[in-house]
N, C-alpha and C. Protein backbone atom coordinates (compact mmCIF):
# COMPACT_ATOMS: atom_id res chain seq x y z
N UNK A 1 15.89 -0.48 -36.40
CA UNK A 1 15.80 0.94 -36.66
C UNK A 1 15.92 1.74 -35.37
N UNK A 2 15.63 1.05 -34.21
CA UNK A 2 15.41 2.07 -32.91
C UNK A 2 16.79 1.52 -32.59
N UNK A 3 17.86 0.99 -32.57
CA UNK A 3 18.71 0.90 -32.06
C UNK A 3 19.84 1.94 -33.11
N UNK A 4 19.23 1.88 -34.11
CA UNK A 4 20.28 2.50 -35.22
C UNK A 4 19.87 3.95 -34.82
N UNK A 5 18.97 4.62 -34.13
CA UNK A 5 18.41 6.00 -34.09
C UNK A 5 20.11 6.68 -33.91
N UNK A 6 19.70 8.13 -34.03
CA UNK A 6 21.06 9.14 -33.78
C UNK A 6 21.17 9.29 -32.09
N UNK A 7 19.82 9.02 -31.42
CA UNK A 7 19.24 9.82 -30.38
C UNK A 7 20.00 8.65 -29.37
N UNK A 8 20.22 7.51 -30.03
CA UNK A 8 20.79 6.66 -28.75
C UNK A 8 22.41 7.25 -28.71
N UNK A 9 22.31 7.35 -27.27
CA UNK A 9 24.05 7.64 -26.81
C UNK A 9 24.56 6.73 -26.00
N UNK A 10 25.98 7.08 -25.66
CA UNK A 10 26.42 5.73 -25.25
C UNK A 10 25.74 5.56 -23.67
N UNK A 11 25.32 6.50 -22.80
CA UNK A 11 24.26 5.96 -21.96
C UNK A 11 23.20 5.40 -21.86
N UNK A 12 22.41 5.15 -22.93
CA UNK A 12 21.50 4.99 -23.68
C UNK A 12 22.19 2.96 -23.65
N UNK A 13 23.34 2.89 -24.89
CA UNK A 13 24.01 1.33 -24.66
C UNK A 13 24.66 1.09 -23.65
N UNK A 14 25.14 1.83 -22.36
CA UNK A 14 24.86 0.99 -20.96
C UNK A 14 23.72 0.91 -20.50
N UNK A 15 22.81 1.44 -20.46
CA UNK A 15 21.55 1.12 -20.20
C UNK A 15 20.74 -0.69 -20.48
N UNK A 16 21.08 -0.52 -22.42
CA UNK A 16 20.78 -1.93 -22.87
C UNK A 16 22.05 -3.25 -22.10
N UNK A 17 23.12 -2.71 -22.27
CA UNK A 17 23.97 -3.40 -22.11
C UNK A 17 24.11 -4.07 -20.19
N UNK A 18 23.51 -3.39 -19.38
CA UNK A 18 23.10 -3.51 -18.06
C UNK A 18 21.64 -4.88 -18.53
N UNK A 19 21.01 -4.22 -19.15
CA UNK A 19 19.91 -4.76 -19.17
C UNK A 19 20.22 -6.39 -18.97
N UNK A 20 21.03 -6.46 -20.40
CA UNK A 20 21.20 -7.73 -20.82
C UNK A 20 21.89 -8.24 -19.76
N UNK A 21 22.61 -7.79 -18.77
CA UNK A 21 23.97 -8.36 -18.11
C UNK A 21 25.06 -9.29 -18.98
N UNK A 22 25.32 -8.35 -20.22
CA UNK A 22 26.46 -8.64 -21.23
C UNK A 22 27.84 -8.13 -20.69
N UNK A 23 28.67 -9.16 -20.42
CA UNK A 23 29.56 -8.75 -20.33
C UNK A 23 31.11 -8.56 -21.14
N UNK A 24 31.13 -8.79 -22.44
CA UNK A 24 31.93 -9.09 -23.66
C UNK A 24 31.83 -7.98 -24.58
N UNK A 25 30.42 -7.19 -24.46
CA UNK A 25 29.57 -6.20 -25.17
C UNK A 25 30.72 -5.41 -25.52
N UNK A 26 30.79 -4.75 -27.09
CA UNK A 26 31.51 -3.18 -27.19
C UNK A 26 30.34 -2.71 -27.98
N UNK A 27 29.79 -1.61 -27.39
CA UNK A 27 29.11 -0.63 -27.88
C UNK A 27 29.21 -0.13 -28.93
N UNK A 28 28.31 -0.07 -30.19
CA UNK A 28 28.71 0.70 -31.93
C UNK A 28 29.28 1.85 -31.25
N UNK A 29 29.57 2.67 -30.50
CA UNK A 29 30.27 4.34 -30.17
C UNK A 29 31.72 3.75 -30.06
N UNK A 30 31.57 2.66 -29.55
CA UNK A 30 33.15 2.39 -29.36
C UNK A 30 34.00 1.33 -30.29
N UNK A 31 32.99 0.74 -30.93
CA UNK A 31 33.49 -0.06 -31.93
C UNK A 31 32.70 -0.36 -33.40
N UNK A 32 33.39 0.75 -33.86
CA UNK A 32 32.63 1.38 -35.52
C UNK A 32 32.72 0.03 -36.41
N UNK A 33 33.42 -1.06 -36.29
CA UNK A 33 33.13 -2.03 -36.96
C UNK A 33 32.35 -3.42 -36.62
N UNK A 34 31.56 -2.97 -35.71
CA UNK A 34 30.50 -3.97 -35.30
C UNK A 34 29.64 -4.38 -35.95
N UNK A 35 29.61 -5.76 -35.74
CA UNK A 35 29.10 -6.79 -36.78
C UNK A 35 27.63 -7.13 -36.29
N UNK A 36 26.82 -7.35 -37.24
CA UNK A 36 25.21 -7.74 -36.82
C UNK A 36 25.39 -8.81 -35.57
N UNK A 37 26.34 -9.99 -36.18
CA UNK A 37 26.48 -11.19 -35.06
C UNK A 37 26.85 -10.66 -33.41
N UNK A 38 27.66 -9.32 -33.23
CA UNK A 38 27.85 -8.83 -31.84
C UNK A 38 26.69 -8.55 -31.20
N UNK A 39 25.90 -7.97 -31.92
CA UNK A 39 24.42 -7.09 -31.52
C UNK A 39 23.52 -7.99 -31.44
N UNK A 40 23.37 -9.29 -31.97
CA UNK A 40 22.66 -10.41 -31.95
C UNK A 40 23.02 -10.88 -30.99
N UNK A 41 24.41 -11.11 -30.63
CA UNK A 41 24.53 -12.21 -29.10
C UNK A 41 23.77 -11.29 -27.75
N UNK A 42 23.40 -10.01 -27.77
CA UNK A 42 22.55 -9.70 -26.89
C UNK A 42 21.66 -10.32 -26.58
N UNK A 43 20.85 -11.05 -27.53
CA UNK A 43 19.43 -11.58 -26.87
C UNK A 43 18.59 -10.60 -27.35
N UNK A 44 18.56 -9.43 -27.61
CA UNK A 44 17.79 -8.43 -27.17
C UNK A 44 16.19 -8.75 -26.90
N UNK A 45 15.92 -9.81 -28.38
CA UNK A 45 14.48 -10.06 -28.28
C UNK A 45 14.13 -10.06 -27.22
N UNK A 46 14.64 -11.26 -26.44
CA UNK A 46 14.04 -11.17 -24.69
C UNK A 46 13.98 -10.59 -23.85
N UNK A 47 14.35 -9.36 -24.54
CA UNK A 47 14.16 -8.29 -23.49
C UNK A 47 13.22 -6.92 -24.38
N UNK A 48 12.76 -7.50 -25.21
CA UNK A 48 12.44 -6.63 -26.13
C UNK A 48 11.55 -5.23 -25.62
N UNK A 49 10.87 -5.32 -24.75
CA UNK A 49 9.96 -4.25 -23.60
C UNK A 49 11.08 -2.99 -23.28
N UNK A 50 12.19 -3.72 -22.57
CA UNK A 50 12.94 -2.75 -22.27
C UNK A 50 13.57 -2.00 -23.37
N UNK A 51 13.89 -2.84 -24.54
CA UNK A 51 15.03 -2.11 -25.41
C UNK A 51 14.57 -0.78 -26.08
N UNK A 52 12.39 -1.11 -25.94
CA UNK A 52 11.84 -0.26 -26.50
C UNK A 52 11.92 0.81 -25.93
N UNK A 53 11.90 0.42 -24.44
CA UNK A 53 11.77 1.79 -23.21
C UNK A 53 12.63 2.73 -23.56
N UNK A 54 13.98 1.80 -23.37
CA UNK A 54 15.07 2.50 -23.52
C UNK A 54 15.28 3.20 -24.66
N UNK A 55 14.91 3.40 -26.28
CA UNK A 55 15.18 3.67 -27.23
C UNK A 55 13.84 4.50 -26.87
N UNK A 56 12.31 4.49 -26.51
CA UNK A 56 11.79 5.44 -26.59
C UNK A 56 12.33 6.58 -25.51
N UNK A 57 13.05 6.49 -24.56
CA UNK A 57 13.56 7.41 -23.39
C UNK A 57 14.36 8.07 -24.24
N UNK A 58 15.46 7.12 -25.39
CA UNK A 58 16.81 7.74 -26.17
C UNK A 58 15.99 9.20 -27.22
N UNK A 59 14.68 8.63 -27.60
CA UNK A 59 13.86 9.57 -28.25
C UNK A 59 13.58 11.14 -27.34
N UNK A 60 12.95 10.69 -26.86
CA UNK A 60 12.21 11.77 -25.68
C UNK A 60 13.60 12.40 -25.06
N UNK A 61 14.39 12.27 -24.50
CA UNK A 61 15.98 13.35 -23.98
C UNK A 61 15.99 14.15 -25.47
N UNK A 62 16.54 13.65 -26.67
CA UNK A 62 16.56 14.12 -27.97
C UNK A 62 15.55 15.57 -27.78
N UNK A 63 14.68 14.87 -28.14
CA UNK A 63 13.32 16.21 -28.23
C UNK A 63 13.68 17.03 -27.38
N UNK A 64 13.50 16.67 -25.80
CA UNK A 64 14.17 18.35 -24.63
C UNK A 64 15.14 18.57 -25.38
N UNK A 65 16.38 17.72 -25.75
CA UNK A 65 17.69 18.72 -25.64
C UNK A 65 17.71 19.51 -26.98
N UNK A 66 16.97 19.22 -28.49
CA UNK A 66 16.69 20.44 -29.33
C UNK A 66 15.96 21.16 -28.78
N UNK A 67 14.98 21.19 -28.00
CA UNK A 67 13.97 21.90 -27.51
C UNK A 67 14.59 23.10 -26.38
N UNK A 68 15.68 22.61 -25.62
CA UNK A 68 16.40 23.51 -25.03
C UNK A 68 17.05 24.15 -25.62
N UNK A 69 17.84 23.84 -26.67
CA UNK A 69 18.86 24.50 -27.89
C UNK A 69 17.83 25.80 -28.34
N UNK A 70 16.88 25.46 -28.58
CA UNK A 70 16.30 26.32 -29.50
C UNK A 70 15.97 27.35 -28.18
N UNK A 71 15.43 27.39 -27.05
CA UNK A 71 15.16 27.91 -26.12
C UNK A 71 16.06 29.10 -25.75
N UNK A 72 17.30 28.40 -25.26
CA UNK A 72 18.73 28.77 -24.91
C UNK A 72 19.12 29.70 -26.15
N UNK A 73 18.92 29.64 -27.55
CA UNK A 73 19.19 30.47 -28.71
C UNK A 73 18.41 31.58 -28.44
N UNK A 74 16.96 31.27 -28.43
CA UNK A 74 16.31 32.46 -28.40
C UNK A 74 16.40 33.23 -27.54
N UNK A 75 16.74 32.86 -26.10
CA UNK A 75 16.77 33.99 -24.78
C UNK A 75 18.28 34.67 -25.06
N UNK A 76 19.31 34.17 -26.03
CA UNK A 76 20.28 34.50 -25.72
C UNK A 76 20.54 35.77 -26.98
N UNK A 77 19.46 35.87 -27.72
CA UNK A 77 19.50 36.73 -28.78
C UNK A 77 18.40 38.01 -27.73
N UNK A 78 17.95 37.72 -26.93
CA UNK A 78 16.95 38.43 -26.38
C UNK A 78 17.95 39.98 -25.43
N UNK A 79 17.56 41.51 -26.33
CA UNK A 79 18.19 42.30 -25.12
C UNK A 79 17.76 42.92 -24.35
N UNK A 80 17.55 43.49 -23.37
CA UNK A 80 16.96 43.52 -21.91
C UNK A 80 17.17 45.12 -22.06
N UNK A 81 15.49 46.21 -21.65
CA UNK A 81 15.75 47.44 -21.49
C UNK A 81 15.12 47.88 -20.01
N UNK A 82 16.49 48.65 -19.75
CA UNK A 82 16.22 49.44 -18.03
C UNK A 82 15.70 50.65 -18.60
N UNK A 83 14.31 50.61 -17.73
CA UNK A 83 13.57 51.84 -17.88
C UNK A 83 12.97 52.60 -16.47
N UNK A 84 13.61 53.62 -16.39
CA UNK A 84 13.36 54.24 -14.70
C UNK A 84 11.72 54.39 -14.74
N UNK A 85 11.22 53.65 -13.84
CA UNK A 85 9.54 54.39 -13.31
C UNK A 85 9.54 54.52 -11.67
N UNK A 86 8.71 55.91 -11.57
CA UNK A 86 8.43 56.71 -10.69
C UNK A 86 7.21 56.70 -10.47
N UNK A 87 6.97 56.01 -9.26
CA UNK A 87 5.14 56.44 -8.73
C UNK A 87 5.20 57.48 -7.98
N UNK A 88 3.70 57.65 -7.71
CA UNK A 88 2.91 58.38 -7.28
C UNK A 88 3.73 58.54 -5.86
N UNK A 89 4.04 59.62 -5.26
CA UNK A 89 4.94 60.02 -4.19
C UNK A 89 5.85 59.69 -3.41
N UNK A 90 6.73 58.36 -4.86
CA UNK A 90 8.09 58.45 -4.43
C UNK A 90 8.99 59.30 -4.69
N UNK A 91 10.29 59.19 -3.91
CA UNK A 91 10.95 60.09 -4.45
C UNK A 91 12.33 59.36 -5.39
N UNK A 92 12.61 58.21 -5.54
CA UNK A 92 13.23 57.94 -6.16
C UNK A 92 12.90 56.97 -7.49
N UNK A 93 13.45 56.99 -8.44
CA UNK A 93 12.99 56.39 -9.85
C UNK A 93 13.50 54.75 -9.61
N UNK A 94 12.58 53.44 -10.08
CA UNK A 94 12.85 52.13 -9.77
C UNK A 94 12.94 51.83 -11.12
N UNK A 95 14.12 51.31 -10.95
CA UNK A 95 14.41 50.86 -12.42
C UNK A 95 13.51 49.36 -13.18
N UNK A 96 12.81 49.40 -14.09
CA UNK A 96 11.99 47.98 -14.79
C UNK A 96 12.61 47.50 -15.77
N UNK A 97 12.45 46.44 -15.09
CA UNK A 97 13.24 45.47 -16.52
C UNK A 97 12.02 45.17 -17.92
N UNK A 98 12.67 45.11 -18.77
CA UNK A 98 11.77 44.56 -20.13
C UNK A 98 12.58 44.91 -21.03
N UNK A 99 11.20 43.95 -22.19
CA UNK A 99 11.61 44.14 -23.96
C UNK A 99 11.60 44.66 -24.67
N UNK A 100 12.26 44.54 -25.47
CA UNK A 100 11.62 45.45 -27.13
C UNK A 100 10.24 44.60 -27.66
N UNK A 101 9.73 45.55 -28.03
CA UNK A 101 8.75 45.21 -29.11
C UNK A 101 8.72 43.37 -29.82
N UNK A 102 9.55 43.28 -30.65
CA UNK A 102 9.69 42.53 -31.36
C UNK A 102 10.28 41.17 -30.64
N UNK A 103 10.62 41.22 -29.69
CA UNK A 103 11.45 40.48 -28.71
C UNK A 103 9.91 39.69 -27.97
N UNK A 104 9.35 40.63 -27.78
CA UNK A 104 8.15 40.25 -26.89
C UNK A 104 7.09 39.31 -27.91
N UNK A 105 7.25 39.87 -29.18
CA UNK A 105 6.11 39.07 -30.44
C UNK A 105 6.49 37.59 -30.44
N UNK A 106 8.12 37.45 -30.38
CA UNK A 106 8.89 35.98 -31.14
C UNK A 106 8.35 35.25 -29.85
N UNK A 107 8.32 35.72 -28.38
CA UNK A 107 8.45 34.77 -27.68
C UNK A 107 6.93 34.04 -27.51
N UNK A 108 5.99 35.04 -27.82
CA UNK A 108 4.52 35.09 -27.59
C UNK A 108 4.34 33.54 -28.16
């Protein structure tokens, strides 16, 4: 199941594929008709610590990179108001950056 995840990419199977020091290996990204018996001549069991690492690392990138998506969406819907303020015995107005209202609630 952790090798079948969506979250593994093909850096993710050089990673395993280093592991093993396989050198015959074609990666499921590169070869859609790969057979259980290819993925079996890995060994993997014996390396089973790492394959987890590696498939929990393939997890954890996943999570940031929706987590940035969603980030990157929201700042990019976000619009920015210039508002001149003037203190106390300047003479010229400094422009402040900020939000709207509602802009300021979503991000809270």
């Amino acid at each position: 199941a952790l090798l079948g995840a969506k979250s593994m990419r093909p850096r993710h199977w050089k990673l395993l594929i280093k592991a093993t020091a396989a050198t015959d290996f074609t990666a499921p990204y590169e070869d859609e008709n790969m057979s259980l018996k290819g993925l079996l001549a890995l060994d993997l069991h014996k390396i089973s610590n790492e394959v987890e690492e590696i498939c929990d690392q393939a997890n954890k990138e996943e999570k940031m990179e929706n987590t940035l998506e969603q980030i990157q969406s929201r700042w990019s819907e976000i619009v920015f108001i210039m508002q001149p303020y003037r203190s106390q015995g300047a003479e010229d107005d400094v422009p402040l950056l900020g939000i709207g209202e509602e802009d300021f609630e979503s991000l809270e």
